[in-house]
Protein backbone atom coordinates (compact mmCIF):
# COMPACT_ATOMS: atom_id res chain seq x y z
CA UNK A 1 -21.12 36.94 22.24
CA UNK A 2 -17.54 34.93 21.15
CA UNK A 3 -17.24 31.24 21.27
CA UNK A 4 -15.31 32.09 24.88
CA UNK A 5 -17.78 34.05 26.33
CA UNK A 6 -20.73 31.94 25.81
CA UNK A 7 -18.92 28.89 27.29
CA UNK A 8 -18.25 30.76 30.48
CA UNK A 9 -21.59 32.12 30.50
CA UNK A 10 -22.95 28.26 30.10
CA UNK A 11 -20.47 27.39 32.94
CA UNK A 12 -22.02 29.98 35.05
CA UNK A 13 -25.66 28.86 34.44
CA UNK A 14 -26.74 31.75 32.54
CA UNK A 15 -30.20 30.52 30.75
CA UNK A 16 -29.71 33.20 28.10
CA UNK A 17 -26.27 31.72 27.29
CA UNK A 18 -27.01 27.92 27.31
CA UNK A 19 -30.13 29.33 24.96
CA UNK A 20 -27.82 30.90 22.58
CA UNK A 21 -25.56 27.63 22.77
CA UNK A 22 -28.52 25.45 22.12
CA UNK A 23 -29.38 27.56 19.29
CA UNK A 24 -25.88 28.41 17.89
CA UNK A 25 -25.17 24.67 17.63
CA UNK A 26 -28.11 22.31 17.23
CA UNK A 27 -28.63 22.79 13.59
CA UNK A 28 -24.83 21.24 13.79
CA UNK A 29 -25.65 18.61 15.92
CA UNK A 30 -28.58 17.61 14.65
CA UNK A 31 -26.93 16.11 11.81
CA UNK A 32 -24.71 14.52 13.62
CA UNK A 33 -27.82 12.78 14.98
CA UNK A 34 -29.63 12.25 11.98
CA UNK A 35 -26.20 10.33 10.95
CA UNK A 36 -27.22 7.76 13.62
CA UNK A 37 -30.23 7.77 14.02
CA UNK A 38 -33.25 7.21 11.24
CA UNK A 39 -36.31 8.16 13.28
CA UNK A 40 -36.83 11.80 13.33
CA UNK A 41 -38.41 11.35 17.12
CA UNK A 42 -35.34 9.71 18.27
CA UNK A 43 -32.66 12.30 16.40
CA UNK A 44 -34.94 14.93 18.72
CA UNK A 45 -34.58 12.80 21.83
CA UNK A 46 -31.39 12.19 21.95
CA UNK A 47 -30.39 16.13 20.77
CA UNK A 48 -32.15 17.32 23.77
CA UNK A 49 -30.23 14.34 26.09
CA UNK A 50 -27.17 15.11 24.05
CA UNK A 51 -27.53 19.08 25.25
CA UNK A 52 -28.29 17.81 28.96
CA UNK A 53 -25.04 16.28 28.95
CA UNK A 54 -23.13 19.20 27.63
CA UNK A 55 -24.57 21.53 30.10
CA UNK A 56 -23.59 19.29 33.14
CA UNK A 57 -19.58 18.39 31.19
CA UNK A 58 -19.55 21.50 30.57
CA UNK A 59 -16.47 22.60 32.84
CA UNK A 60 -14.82 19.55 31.68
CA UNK A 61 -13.52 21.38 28.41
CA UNK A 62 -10.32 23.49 29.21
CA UNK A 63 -10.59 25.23 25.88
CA UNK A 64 -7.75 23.02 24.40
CA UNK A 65 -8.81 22.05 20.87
CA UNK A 66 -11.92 22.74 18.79
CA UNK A 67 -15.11 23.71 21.28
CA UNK A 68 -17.04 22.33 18.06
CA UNK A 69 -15.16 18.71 17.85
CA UNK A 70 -15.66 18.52 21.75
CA UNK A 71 -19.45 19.14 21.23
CA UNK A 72 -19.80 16.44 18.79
CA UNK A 73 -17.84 14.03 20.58
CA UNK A 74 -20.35 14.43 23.41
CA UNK A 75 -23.56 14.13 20.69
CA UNK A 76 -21.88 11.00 19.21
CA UNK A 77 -21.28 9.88 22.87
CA UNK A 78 -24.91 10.17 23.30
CA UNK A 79 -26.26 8.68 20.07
CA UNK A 80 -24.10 5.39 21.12
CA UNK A 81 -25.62 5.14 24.05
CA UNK A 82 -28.95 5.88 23.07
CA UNK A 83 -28.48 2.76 20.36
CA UNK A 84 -27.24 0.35 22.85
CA UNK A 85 -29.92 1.11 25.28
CA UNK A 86 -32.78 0.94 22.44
CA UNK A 87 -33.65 -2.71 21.16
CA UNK A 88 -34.79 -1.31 17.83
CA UNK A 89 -31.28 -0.22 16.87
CA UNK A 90 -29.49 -3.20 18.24
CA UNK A 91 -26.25 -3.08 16.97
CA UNK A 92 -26.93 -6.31 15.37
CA UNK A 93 -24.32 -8.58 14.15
CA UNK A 94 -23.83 -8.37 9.61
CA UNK A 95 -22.67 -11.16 7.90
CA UNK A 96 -18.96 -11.03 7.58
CA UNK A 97 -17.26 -11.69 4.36
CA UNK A 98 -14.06 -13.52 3.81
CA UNK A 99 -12.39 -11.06 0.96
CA UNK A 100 -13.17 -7.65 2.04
CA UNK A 101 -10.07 -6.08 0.21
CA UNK A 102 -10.25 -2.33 -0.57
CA UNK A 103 -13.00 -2.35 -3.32
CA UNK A 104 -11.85 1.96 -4.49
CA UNK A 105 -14.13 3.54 -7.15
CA UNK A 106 -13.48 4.01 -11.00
CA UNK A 107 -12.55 7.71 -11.15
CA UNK A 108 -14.82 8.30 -13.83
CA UNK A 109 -17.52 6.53 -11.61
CA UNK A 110 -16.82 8.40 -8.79
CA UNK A 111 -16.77 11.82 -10.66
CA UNK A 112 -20.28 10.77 -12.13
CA UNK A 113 -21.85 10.30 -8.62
CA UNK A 114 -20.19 13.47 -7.13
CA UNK A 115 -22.19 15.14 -10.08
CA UNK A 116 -25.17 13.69 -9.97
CA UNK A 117 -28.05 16.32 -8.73
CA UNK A 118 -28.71 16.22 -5.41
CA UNK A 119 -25.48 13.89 -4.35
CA UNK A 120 -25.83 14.89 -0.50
CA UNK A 121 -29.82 13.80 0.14
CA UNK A 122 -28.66 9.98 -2.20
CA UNK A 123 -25.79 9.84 0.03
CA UNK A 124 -27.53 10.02 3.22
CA UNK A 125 -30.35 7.89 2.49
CA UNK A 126 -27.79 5.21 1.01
CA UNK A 127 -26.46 5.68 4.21
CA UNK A 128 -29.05 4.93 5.88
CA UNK A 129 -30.54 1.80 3.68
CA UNK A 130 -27.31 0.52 5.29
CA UNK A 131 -27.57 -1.95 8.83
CA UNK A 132 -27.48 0.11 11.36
CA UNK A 133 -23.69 -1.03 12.18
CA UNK A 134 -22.42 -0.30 9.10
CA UNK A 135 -23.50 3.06 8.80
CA UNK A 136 -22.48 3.72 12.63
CA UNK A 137 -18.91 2.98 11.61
CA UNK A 138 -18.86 4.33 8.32
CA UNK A 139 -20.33 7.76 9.92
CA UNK A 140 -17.77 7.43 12.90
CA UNK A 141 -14.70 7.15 10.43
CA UNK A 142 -15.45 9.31 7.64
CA UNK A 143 -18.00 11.98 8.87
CA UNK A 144 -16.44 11.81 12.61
CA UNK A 145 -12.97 11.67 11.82
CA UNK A 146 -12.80 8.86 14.53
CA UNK A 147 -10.19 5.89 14.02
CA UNK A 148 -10.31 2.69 14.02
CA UNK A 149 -9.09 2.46 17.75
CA UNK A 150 -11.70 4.86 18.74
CA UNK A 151 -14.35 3.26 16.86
CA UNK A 152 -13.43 0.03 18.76
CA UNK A 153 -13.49 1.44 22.12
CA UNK A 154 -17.28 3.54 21.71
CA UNK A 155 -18.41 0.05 20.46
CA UNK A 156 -16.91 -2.27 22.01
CA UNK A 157 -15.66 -4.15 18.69
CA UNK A 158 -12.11 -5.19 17.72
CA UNK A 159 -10.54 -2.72 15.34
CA UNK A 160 -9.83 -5.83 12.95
CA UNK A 161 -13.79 -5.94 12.93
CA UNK A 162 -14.23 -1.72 12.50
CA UNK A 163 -12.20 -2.33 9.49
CA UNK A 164 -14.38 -5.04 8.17
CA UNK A 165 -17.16 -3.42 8.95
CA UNK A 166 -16.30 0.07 7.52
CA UNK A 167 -15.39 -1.86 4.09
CA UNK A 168 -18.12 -3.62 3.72
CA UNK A 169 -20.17 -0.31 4.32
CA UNK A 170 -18.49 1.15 1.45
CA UNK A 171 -19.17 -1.69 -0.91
CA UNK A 172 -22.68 -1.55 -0.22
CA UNK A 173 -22.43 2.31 -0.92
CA UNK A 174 -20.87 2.26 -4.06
CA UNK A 175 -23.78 -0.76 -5.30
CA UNK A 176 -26.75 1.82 -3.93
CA UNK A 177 -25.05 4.58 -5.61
CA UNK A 178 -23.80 3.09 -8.78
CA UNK A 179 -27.23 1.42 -9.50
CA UNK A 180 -28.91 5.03 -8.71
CA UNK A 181 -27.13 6.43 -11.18
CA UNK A 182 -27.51 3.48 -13.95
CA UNK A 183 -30.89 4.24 -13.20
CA UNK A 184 -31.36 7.86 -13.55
CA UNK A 185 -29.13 7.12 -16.78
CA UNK A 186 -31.48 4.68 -17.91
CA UNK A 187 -34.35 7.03 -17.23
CA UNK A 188 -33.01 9.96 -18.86
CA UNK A 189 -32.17 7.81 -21.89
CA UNK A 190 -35.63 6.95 -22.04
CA UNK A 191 -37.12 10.22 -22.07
C-alpha cells in the first residue's frame, strides 16, 4: 500500500491500515523520541500518545508537504508536552553566559570526531549528558530543522534565548566530544 493509500485508509478507520502506519513509521519516530526523552519507559509512552494523536489529526493533513515532516511535527508536539507536564524533565532554567559567540570547530577537529568509531551512539549520549533544555533546542534546530521562531513558540522562550541556548549546547558538545576523543587517543597511545 502507497504513502496515499494508507493515509486514507487511516482516515477511514481501517485497523489494518493504522497497523501498517504504526509499523511503517515508529522505528522513525521513535528516535525522534529518544532525542527528547532519556528514559526508555517514557520514549514508549509518549510514542504510543504521540500515535493517538495522529490517528485523531489525522484528516488535518491535506497532503501538502512531506506526510513524514507532518508526522514528526506531531511526535515532537507530543514529546513537549509530555516534558512540560512531567516534573522530572522540567525544563529547568541553565546558567546563561555573557559571551556566547559562535565557538565553530577546528576542521581537523571536526574531521577527527566524524571519524571516530561509532560517532552516532557518542553523539547521542553527549546529547543527552546535556540539561535537558539544551539538548531540546539543540535537537529542535539541528535534528528538527525547526527555527529559532519555532523553537520559541513550542517553548515558550524568546528566540534571543533559543539562540543562547542552542550555543551553549554546542559548546558543551564539542568539550564531551573533544575530551572523548583525547581520551580514546590517550588510550590507544597507551596500548
Amino acid at each position: 500500500m502507497d504513502e496515499k493509500e494508507l493515509i486514507q485508509a487511516c482516515k477511514q478507520r481501517s485497523i489494518f491500515a493504522q497497523r501498517l502506519l504504526y509499523t511503517r513509521y515508529a522505528p522513525l519516530l521513535r528516535g525522534v523520541c529518544i532525542r527528547y526523552l532519556k528514559n526508555s519507559d517514557d520514549v514508549s509512552d509518549v510514542l504510543q500518545e504521540g500515535f493517538i494523536e495522529i490517528f485523531k489529526c489525522l484528516d488535518q493533513y491535506k497532503g501538502e508537504g512531506s506526510f513524514v515532516g507532518w508526522l514528526k511535527r506531531v511526535m515532537i508536539h507530543s514529546a513537549i508536552d509530555f516534558i512540560r507536564k512531567n516534573k522530572k524533565y522540567r525544563l529547568e532554567e541553565v546558567e546563561e553566559e555573557k559571551d556566547l559567540a559562535e565557538d565553530s570547530f577546528d576542521e581537523a577537529e571536526y574531521l577527527k570526531l566524524l571519524d571516530m568509531p561509532g560517532y552516532e551512539v557518542h553523539m547521542l549520549k553527549a546529547l543527552h549528558s546535556l540539561p535537558e533544555i539544551l539538548s531540546t533546542v539543540f535537537s529542535m534546530f539541528y535534528v528538527d530543522e525547526l527555527s529559532h521562531k519555532e523553537i520559541s513558540s513550542l517553548l515558550e522562550i524568546d528566540e534571543i534565548t533559543s539562540r543562547t541556548r542552542l550555543n551553549r549546547a554546542k559548546k558543551l558538545l564539542k568539550e564531551y566530544l573533544l575530551n572523548l576523543l583525547k581520551s580514546t587517543q590517550d588510550y590507544a597511545r597507551s596500548n
